[in-house]
C-alpha atoms as a PDB file:
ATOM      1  CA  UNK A   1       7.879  80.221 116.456  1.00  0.00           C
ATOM      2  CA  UNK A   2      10.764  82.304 115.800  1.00  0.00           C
ATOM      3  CA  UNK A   3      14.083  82.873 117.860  1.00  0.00           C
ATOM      4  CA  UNK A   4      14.317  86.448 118.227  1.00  0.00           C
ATOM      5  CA  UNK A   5      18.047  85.977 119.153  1.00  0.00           C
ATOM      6  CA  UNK A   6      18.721  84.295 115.755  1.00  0.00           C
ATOM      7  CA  UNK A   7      16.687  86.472 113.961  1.00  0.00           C
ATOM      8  CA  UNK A   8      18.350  89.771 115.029  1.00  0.00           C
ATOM      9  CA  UNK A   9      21.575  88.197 114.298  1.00  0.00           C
ATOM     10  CA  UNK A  10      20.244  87.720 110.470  1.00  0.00           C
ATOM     11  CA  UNK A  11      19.401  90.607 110.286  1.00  0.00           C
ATOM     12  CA  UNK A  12      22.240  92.323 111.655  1.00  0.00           C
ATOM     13  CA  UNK A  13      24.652  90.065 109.017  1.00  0.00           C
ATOM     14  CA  UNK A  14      22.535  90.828 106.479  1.00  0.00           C
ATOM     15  CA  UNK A  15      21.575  94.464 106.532  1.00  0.00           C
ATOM     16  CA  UNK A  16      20.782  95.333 102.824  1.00  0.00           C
ATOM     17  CA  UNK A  17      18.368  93.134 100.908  1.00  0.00           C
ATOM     18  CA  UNK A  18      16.963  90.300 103.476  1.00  0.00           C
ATOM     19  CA  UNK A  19      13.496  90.808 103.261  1.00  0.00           C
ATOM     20  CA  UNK A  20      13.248  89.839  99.371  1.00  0.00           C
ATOM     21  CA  UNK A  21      14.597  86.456 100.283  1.00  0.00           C
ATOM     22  CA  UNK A  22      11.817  83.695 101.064  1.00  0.00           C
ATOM     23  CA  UNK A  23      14.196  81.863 102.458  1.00  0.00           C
ATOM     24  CA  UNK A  24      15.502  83.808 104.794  1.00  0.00           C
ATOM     25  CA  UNK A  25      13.376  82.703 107.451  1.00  0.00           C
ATOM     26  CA  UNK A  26      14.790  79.212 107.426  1.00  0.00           C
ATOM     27  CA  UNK A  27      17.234  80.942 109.790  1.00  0.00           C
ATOM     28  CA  UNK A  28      15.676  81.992 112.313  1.00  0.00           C
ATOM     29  CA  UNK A  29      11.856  80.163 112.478  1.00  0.00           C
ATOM     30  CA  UNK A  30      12.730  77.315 114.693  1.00  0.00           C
ATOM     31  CA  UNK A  31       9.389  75.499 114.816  1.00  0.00           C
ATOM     32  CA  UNK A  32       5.672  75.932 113.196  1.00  0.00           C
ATOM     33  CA  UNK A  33       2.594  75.265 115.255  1.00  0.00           C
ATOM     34  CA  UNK A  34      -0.172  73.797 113.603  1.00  0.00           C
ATOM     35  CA  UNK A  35      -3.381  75.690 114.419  1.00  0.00           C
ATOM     36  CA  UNK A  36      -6.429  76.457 112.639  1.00  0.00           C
ATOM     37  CA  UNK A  37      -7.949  78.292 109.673  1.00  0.00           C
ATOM     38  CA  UNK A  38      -6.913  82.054 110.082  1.00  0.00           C
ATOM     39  CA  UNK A  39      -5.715  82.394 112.946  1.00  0.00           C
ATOM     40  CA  UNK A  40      -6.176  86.386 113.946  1.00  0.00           C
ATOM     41  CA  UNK A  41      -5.509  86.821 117.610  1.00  0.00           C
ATOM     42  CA  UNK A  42      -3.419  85.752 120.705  1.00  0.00           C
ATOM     43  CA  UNK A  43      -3.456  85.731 124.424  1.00  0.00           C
ATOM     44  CA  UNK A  44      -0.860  84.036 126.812  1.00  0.00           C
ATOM     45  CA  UNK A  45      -2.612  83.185 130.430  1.00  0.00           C
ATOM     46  CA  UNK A  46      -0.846  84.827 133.157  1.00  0.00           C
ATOM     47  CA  UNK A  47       1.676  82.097 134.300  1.00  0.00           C
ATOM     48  CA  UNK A  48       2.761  82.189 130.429  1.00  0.00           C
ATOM     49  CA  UNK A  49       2.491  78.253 130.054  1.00  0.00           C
ATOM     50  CA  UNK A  50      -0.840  78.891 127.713  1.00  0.00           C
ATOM     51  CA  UNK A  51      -0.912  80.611 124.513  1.00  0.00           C
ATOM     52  CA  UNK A  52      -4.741  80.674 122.965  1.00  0.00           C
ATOM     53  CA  UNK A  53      -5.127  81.551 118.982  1.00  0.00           C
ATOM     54  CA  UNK A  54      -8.331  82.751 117.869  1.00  0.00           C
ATOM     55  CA  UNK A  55      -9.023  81.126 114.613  1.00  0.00           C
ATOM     56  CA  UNK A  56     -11.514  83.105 112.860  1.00  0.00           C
ATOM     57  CA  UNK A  57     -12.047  81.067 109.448  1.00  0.00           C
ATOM     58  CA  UNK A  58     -13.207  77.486 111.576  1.00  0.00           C
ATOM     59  CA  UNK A  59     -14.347  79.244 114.403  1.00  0.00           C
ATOM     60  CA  UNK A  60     -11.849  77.337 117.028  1.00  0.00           C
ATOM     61  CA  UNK A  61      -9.412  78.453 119.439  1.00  0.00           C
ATOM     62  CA  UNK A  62      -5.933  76.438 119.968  1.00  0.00           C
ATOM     63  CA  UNK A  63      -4.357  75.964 123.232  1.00  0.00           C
ATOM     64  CA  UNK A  64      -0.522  75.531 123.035  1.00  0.00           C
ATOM     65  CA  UNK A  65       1.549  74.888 125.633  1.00  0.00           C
ATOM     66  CA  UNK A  66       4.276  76.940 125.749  1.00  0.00           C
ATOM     67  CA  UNK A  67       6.786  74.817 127.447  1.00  0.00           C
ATOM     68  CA  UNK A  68       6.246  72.054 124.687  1.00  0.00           C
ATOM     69  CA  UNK A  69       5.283  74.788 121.764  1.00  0.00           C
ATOM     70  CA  UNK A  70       2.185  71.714 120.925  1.00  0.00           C
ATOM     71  CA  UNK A  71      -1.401  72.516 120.710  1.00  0.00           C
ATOM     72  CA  UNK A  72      -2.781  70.786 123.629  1.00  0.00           C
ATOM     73  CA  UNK A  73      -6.333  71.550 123.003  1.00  0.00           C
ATOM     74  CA  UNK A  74      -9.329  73.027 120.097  1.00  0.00           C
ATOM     75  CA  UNK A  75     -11.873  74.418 121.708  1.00  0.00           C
ATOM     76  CA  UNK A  76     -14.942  74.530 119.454  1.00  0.00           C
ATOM     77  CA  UNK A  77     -17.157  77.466 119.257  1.00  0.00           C
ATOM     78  CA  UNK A  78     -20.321  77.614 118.088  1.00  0.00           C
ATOM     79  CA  UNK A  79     -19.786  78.559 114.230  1.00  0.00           C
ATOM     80  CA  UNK A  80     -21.682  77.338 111.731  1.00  0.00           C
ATOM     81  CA  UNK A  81     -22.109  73.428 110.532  1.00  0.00           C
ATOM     82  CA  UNK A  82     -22.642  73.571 107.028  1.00  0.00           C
ATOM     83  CA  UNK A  83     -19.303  75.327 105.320  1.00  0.00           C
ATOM     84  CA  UNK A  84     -21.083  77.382 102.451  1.00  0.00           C
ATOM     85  CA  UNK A  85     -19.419  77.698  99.441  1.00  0.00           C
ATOM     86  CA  UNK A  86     -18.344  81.066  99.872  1.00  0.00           C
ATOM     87  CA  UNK A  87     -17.082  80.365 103.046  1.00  0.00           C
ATOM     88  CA  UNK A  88     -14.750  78.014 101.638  1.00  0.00           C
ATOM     89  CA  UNK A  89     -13.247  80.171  99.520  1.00  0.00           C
ATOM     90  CA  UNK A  90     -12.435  82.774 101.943  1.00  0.00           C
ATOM     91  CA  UNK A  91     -11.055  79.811 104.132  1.00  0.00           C
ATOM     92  CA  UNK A  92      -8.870  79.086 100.446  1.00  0.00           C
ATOM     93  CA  UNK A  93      -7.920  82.637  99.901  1.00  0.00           C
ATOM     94  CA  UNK A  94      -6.493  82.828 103.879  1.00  0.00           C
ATOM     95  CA  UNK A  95      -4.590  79.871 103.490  1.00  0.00           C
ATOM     96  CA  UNK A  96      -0.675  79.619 103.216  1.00  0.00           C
ATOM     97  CA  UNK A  97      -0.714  75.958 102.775  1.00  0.00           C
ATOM     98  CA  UNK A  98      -0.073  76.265  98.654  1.00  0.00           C
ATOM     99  CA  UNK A  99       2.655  78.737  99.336  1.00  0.00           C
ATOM    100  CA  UNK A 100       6.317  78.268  99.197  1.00  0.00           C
ATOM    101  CA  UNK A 101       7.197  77.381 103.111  1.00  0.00           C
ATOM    102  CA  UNK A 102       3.755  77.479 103.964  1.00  0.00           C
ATOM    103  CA  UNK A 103       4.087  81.633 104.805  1.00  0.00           C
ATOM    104  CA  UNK A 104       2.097  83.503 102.911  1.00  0.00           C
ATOM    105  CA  UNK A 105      -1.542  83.309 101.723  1.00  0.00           C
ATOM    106  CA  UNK A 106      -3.098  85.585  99.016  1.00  0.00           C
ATOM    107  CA  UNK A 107      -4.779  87.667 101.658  1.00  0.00           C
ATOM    108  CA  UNK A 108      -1.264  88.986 103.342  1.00  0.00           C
ATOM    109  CA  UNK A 109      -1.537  91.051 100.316  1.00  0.00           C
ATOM    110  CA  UNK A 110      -5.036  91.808 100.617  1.00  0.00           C
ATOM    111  CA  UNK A 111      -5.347  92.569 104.122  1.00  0.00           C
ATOM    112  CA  UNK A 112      -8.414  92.090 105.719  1.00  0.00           C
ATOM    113  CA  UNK A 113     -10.594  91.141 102.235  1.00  0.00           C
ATOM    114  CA  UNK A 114     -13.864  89.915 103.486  1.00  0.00           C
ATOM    115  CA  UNK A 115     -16.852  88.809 101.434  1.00  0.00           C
ATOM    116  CA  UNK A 116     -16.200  91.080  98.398  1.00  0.00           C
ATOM    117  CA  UNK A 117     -17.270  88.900  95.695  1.00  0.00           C
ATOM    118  CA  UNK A 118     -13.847  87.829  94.708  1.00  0.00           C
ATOM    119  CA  UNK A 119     -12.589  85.492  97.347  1.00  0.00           C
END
């Protein structure tokens, strides 16, 4: 979750140069929200207390409550049961768990890689 208020005050005091630091984000990213395996899209329910993320890679959807910023709920959909092997790795490659603060995963270079033989 990031505080827009803190991060345009970053980036205002730092004008040149801020987006080579990895660090920089300590500033203004006030909490993380643990949610699935690629998460790829978002909806907020009309009284904004719900925010649902689409996670593509284990085929779930996490509720978070807004007011709290905790996931609340997974809702399982019907993906498959056995994780094949290729699978896995694409679940790997989408990951930002090995990554310094947990922010990147190889595919934010490689947007949108799919099943091309080298994930």
């Amino acid at each position: 979750m990031i505080d827009v208020s803190r991060l345009l005050l970053y980036i205002h005091a730092h004008p040149a140069g801020f987006v080579q630091d990895l660090s920089a984000s300590a500033n203004y990213v006030v909490t993380r929200i643990e949610v699935g395996l690629n998460p790829r899209g978002l909806t907020i329910s009309n009284d904004g207390h719900r925010l649902f993320v689409a996670n593509r890679l284990d085929d779930t959807i996490s509720v978070i409550d807004t007011r709290t910023n905790k996931v609340t709920a997974t809702i399982k959909l019907d993906g498959p049961k056995n994780i094949s092997t290729l699978r896995h790795g694409e679940q790997t490659f989408y990951t930002a768990h090995y990554s310094f603060q947990g922010q990147i995963g190889c595919a934010n270079c490689h947007i949108d890689s799919t099943f091309d033989g080298i994930t």
